[in-house]
N, C-alpha and C. Protein backbone atom coordinates (compact mmCIF):
# COMPACT_ATOMS: atom_id res chain seq x y z
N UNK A 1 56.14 33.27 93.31
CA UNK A 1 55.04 34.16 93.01
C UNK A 1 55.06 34.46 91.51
N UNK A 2 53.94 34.10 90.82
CA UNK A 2 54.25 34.52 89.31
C UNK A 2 53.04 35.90 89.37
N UNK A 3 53.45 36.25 87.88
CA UNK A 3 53.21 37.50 87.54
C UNK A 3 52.44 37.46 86.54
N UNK A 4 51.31 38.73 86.21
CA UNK A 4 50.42 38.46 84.95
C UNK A 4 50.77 39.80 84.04
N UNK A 5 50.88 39.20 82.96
CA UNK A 5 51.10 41.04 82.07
C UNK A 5 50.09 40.01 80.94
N UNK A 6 49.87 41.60 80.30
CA UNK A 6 48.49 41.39 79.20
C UNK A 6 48.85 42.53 78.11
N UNK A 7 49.20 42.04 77.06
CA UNK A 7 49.73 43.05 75.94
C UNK A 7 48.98 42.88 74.79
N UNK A 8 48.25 43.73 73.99
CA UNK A 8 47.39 43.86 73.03
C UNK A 8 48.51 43.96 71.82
N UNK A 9 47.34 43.05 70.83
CA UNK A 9 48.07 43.89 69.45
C UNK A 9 46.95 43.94 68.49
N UNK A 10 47.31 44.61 67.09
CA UNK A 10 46.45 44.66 66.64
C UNK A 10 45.91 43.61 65.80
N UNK A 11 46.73 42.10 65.66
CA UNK A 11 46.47 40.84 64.90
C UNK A 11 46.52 39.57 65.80
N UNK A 12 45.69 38.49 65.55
CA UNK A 12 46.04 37.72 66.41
C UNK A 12 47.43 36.89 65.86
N UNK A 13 47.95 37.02 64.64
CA UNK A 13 48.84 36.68 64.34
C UNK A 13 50.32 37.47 64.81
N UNK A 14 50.26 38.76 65.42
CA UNK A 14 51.49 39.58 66.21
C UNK A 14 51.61 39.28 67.44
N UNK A 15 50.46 38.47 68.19
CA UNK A 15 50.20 37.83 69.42
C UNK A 15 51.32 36.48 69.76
N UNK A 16 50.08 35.88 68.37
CA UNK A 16 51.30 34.67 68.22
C UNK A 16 52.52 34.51 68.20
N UNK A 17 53.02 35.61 66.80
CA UNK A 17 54.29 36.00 67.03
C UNK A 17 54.75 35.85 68.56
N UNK A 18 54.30 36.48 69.67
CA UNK A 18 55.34 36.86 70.23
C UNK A 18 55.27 35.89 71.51
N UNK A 19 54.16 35.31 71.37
CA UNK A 19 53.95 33.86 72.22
C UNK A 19 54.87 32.95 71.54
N UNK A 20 55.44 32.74 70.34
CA UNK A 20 55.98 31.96 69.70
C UNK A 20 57.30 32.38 70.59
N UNK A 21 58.05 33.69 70.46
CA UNK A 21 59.09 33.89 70.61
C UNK A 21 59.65 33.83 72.02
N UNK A 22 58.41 33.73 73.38
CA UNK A 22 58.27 33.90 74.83
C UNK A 22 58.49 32.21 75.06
N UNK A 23 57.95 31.42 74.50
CA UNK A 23 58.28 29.98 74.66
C UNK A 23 59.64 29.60 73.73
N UNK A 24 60.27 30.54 72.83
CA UNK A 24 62.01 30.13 72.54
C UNK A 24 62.82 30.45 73.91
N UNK A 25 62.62 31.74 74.24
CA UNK A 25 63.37 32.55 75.70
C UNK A 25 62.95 31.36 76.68
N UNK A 26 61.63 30.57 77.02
CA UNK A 26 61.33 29.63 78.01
C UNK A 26 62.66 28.35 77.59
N UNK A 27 62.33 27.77 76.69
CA UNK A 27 63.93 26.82 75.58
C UNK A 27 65.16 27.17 76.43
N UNK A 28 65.45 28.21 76.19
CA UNK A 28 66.74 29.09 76.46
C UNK A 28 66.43 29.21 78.25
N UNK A 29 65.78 28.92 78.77
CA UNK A 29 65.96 28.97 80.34
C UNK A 29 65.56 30.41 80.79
N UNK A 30 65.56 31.64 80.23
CA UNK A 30 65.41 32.56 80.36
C UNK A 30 64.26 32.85 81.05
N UNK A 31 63.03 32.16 80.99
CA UNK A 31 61.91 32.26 81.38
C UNK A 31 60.74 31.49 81.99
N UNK A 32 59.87 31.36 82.93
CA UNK A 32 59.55 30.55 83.43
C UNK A 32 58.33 30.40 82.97
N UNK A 33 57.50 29.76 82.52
CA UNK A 33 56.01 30.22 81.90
C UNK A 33 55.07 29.83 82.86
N UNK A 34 53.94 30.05 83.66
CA UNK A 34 52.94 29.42 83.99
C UNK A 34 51.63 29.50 82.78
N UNK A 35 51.53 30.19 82.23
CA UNK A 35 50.72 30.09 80.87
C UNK A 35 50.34 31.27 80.31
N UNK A 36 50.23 30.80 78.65
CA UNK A 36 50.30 31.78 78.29
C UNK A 36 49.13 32.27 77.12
N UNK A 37 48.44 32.90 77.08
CA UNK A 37 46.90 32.52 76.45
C UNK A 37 46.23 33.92 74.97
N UNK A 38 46.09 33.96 74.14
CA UNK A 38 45.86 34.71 73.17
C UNK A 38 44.11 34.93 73.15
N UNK A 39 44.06 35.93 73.32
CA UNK A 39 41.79 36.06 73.16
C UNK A 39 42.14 37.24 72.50
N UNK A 40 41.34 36.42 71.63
CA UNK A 40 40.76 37.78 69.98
C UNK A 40 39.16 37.80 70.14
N UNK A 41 38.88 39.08 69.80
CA UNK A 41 37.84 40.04 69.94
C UNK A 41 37.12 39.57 68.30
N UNK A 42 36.22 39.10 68.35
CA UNK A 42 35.95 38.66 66.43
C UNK A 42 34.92 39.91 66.63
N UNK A 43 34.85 40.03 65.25
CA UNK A 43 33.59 40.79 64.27
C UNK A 43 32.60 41.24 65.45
N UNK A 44 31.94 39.32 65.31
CA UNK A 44 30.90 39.73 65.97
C UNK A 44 30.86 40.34 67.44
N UNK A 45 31.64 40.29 68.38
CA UNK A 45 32.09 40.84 69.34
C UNK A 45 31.96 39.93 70.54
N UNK A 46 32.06 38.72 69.85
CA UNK A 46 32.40 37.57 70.62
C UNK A 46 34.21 37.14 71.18
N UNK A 47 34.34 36.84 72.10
CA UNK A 47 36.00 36.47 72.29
C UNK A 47 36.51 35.18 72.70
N UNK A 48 36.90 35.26 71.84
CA UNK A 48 38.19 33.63 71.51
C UNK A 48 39.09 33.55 71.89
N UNK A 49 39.11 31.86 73.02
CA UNK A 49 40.54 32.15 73.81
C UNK A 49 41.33 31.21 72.63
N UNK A 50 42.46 31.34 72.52
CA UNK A 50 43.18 30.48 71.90
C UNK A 50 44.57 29.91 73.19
N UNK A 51 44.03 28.73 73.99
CA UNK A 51 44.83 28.14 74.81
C UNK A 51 45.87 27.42 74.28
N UNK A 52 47.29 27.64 75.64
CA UNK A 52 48.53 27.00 75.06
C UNK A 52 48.02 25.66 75.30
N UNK A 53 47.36 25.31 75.94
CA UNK A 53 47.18 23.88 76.58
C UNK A 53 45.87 23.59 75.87
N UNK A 54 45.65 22.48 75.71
CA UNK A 54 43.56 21.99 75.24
C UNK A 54 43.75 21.28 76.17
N UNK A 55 42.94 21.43 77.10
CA UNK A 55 42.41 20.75 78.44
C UNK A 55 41.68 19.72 77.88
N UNK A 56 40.87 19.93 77.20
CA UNK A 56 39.72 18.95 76.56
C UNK A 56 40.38 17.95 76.09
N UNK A 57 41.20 18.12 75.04
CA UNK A 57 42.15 16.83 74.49
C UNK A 57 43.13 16.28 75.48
N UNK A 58 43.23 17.07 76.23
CA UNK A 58 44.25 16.58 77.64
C UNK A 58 43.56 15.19 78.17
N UNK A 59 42.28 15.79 78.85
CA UNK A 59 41.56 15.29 79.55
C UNK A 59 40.87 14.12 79.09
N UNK A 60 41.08 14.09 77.92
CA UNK A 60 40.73 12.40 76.52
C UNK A 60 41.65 11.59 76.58
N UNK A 61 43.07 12.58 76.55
CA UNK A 61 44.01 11.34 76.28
C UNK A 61 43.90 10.73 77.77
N UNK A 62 44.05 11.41 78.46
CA UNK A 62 44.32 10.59 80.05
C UNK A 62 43.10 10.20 80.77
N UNK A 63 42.07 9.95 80.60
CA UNK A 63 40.79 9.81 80.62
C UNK A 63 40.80 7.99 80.17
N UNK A 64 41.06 8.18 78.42
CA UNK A 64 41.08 7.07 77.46
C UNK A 64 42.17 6.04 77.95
N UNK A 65 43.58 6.57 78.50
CA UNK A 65 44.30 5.36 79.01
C UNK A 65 43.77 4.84 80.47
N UNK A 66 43.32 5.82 81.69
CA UNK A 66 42.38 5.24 82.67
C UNK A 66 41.80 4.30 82.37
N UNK A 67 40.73 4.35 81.36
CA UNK A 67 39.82 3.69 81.16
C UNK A 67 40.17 2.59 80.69
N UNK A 68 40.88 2.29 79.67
CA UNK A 68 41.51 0.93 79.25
C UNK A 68 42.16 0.35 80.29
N UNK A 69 42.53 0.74 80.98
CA UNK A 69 43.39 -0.06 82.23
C UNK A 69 42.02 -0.72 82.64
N UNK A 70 41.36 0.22 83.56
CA UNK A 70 40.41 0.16 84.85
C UNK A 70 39.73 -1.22 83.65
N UNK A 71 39.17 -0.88 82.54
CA UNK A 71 38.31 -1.99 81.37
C UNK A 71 38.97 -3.22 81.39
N UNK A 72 40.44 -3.56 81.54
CA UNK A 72 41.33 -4.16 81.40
C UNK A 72 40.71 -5.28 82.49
N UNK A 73 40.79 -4.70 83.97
CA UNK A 73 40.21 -5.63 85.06
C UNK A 73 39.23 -6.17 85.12
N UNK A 74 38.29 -5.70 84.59
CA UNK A 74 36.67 -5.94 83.85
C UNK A 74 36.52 -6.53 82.33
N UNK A 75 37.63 -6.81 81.58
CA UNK A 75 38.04 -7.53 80.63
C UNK A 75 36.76 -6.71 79.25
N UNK A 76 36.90 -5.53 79.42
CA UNK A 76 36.27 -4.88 78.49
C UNK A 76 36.87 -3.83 78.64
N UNK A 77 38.44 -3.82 78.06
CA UNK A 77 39.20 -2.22 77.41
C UNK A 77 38.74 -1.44 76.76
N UNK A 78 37.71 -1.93 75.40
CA UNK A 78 37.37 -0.95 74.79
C UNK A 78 36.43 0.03 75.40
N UNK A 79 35.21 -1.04 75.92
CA UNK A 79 34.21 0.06 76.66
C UNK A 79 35.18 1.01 78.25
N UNK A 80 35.89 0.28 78.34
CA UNK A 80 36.61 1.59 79.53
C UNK A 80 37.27 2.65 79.09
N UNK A 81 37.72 2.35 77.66
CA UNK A 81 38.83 3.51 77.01
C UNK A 81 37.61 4.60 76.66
N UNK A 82 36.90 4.05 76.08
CA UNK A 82 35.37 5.37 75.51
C UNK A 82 34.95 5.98 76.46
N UNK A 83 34.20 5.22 77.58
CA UNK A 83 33.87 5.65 78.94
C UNK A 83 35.06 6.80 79.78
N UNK A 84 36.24 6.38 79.74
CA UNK A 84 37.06 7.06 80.32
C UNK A 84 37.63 8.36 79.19
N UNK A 85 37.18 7.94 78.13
CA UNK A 85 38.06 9.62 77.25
C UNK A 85 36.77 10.63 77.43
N UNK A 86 35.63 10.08 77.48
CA UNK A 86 34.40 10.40 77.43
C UNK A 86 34.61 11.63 78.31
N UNK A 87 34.46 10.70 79.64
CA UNK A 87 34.98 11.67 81.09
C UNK A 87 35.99 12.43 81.31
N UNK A 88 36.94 11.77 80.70
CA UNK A 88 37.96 12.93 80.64
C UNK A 88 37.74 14.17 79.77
N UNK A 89 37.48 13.99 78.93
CA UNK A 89 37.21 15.35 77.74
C UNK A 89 36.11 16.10 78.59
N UNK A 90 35.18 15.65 79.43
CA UNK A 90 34.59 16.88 79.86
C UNK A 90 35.11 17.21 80.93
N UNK A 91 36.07 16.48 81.97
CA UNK A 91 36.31 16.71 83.07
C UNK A 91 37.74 17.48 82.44
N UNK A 92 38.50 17.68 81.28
CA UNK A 92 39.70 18.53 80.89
C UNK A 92 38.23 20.14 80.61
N UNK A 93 36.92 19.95 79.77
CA UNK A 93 36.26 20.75 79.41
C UNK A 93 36.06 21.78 80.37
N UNK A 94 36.03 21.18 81.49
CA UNK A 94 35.39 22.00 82.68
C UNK A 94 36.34 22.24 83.42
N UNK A 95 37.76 22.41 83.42
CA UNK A 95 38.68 22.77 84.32
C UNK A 95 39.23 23.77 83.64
N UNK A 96 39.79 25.03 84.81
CA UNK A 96 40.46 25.87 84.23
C UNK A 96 41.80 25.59 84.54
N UNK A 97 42.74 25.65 83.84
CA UNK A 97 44.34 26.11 84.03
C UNK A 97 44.65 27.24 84.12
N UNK A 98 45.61 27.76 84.67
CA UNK A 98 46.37 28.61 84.67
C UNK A 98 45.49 30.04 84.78
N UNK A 99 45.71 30.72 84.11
CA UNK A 99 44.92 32.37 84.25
C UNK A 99 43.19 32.17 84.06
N UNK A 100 42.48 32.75 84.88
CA UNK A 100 41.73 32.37 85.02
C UNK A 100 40.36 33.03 83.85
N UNK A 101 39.86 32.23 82.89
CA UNK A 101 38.92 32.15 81.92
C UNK A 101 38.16 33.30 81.88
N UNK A 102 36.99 33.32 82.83
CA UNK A 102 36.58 34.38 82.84
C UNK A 102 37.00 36.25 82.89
N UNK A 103 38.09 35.97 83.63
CA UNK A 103 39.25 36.82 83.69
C UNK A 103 39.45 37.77 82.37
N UNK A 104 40.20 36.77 81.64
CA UNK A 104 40.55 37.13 80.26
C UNK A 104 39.22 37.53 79.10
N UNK A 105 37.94 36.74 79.07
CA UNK A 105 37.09 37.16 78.72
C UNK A 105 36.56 38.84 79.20
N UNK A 106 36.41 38.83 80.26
CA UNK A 106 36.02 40.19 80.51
C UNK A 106 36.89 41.03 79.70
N UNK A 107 38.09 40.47 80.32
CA UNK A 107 39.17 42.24 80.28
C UNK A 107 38.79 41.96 78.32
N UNK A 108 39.54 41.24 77.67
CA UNK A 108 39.06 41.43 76.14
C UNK A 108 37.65 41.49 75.65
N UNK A 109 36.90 41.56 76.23
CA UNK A 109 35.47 41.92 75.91
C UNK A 109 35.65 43.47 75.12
N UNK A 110 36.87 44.55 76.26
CA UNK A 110 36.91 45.75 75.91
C UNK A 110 37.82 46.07 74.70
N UNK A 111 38.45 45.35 74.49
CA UNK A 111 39.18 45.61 72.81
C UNK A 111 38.41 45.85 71.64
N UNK A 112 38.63 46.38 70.84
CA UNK A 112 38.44 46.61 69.25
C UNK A 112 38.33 44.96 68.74
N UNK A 113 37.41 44.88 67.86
CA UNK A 113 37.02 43.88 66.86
C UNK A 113 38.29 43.66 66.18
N UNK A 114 38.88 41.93 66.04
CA UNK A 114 40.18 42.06 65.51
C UNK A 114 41.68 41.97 66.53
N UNK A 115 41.59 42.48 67.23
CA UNK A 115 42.54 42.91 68.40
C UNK A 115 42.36 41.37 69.28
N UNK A 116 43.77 41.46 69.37
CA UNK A 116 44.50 40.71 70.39
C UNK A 116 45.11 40.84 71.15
N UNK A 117 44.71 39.95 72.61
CA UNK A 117 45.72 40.55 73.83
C UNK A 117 46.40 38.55 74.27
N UNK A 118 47.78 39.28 74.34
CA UNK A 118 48.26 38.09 75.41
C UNK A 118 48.23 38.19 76.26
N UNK A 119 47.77 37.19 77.03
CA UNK A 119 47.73 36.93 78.82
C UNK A 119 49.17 36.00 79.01
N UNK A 120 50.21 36.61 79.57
CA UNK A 120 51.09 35.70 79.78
C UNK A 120 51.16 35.47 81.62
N UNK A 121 51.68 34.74 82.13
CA UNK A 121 51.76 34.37 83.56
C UNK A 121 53.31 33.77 83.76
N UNK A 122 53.96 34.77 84.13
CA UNK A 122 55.45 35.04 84.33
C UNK A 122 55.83 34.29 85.74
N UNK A 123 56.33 32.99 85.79
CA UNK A 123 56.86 32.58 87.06
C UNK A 123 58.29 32.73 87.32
N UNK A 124 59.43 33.39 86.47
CA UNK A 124 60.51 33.39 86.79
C UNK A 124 61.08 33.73 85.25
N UNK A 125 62.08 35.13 85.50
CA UNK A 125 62.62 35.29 84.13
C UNK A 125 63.70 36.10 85.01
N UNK A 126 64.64 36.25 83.67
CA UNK A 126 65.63 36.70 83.93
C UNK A 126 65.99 38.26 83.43
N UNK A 127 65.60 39.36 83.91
CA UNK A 127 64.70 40.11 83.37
C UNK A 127 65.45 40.94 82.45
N UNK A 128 67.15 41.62 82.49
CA UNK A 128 67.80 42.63 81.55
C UNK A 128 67.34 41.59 79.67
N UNK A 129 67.53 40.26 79.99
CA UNK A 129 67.79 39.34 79.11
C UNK A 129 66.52 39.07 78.33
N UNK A 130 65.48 39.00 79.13
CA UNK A 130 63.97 38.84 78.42
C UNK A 130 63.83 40.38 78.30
N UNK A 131 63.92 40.94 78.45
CA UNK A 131 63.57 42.63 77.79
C UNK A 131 64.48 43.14 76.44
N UNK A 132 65.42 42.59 76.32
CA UNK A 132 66.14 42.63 75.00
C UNK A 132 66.37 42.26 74.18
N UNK A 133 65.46 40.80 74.50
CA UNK A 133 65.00 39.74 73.23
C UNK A 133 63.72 40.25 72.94
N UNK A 134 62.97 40.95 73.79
CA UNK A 134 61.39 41.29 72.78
C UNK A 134 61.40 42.82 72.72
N UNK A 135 62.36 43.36 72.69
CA UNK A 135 63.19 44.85 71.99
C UNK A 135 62.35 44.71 70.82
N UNK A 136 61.41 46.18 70.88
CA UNK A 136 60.91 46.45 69.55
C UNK A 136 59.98 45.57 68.82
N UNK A 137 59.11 44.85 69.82
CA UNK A 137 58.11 44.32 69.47
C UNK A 137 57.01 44.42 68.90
N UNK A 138 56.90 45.39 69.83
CA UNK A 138 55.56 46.03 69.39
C UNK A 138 54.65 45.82 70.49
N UNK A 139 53.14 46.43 70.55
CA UNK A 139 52.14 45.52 71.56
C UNK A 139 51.77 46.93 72.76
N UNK A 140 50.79 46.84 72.99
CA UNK A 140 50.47 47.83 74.04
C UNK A 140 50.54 47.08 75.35
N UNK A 141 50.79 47.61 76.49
CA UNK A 141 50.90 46.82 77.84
C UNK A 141 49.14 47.46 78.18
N UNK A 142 48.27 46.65 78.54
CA UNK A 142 47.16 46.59 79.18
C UNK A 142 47.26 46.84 80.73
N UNK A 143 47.97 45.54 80.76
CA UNK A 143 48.05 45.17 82.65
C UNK A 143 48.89 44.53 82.90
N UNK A 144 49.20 44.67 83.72
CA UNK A 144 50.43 43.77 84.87
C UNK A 144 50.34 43.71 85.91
N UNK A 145 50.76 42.88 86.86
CA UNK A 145 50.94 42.90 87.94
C UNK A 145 52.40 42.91 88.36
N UNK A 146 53.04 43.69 87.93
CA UNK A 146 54.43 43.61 88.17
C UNK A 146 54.53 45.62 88.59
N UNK A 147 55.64 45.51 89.48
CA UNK A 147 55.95 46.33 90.10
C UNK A 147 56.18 47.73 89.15
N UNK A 148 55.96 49.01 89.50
CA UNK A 148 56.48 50.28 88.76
C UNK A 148 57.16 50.58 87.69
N UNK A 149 58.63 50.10 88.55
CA UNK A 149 60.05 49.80 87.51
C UNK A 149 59.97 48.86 86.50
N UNK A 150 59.46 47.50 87.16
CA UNK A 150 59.42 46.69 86.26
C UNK A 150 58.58 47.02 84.92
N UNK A 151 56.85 47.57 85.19
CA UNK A 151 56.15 47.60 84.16
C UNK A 151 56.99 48.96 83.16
N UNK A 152 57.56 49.41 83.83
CA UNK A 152 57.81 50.97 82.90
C UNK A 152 59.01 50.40 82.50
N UNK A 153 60.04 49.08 82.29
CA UNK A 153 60.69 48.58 81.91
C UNK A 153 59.99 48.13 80.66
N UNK A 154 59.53 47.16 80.82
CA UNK A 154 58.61 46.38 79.75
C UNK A 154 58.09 47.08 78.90
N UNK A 155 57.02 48.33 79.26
CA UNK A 155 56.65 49.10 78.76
C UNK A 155 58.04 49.98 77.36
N UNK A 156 58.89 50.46 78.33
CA UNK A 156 59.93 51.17 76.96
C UNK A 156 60.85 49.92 76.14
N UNK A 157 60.45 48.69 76.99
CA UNK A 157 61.10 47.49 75.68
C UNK A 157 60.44 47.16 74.68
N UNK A 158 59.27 47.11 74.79
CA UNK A 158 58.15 46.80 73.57
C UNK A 158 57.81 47.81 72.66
N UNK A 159 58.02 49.32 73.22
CA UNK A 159 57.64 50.15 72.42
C UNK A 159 59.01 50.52 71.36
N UNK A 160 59.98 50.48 72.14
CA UNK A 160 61.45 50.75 71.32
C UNK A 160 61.74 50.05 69.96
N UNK A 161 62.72 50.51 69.68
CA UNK A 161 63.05 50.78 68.14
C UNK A 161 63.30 49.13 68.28
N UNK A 162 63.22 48.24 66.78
CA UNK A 162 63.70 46.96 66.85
C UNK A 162 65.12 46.73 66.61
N UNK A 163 65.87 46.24 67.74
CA UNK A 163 67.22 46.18 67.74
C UNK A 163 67.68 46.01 66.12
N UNK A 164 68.93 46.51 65.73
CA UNK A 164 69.40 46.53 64.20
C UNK A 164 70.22 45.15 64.18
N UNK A 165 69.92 45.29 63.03
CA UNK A 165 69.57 43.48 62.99
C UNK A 165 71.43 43.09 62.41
N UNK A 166 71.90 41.94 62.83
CA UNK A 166 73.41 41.90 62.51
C UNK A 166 74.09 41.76 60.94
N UNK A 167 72.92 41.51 60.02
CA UNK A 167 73.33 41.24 58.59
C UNK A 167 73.56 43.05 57.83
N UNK A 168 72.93 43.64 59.13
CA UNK A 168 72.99 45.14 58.33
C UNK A 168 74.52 45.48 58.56
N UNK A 169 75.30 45.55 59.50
CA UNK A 169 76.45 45.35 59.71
C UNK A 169 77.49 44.98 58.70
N UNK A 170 78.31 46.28 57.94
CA UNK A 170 79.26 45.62 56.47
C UNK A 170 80.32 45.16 57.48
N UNK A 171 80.59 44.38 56.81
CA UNK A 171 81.97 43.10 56.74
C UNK A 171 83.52 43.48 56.55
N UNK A 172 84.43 43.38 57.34
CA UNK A 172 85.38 44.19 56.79
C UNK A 172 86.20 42.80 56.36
N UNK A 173 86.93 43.36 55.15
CA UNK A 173 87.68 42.36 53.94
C UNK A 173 88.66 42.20 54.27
């Protein structure tokens, strides 16, 4: 059963940040990702998903090798590779992955101009261990679907002080 939490910040670059740092903890085994997705609120009050995945380019590359094969039997690769990235790029265009599109549009519709929320989709973490690597993050919790304890966990890890860092630590001679 995975899990959805949605944490605002105020840059889409503090987002990143911490999508950057949620796929090191994934590295490290710590965490299981089903996906994880950044929508910024622009100016105009339009919202931008910024996907971990491009379906669209997905759906080209594997589209474009179909097609060269299938062209291959028909002794015209090139026209099958075009034909098939063709189809693929709209058939990656038109599929959703993971958290669902409209979803995330709505709920960030309601943010401030500027503002960023991560949509992450939690299939398995290890939880004392992922709460003390994003110690003092920063980020407002929106939503979750995670239990009481858990969210009021998360909640006082992100807001807390940022762990003191080990170079501050003098050296004994």
């Amino acid at each position: 059963m995975s899990d959805l939490v949605v944490i605002v910040y105020p840059t889409e670059a503090k987002a990143e940040k911490m999508r950057t740092k949620l796929a090191s903890l994934q590295k490290e085994y710590l965490l299981q990702l089903g996906d994880a997705v950044i929508a910024v609120k622009r100016e105009d009050g339009n919202v931008k998903l910024n996907q971990l995945v491009n379906t669209t380019a997905t759906g080209a590359l594997t589209g474009g090798i179909w097609g060269t094969l299938v062209g291959l039997i028909f002794l015209m690769p090139l026209l099958g590779a075009a034909i098939g990235a063709a189809s693929g790029a709209v058939g990656g265009a038109l599929s959703d992955y993971g958290i669902n599109d409209a979803f995330m549009k709505e709920l960030a519709a309601n943010l401030h101009p500027g503002d960023a929320a991560l949509f992450v989709e939690v299939k398995k973490m290890t939880d004392d261990k992922v709460l003390e690597a994003i110690r003092g993050t920063g980020g407002v919790v929106l939503k979750t679907s995670l239990n009481d304890s858990k969210e009021k966990a998360l909640r006082d890890a992100i807001a807390a002080a940022p762990p003191a860092s080990a170079s501050a630590t003098p050296h004994a001679a």
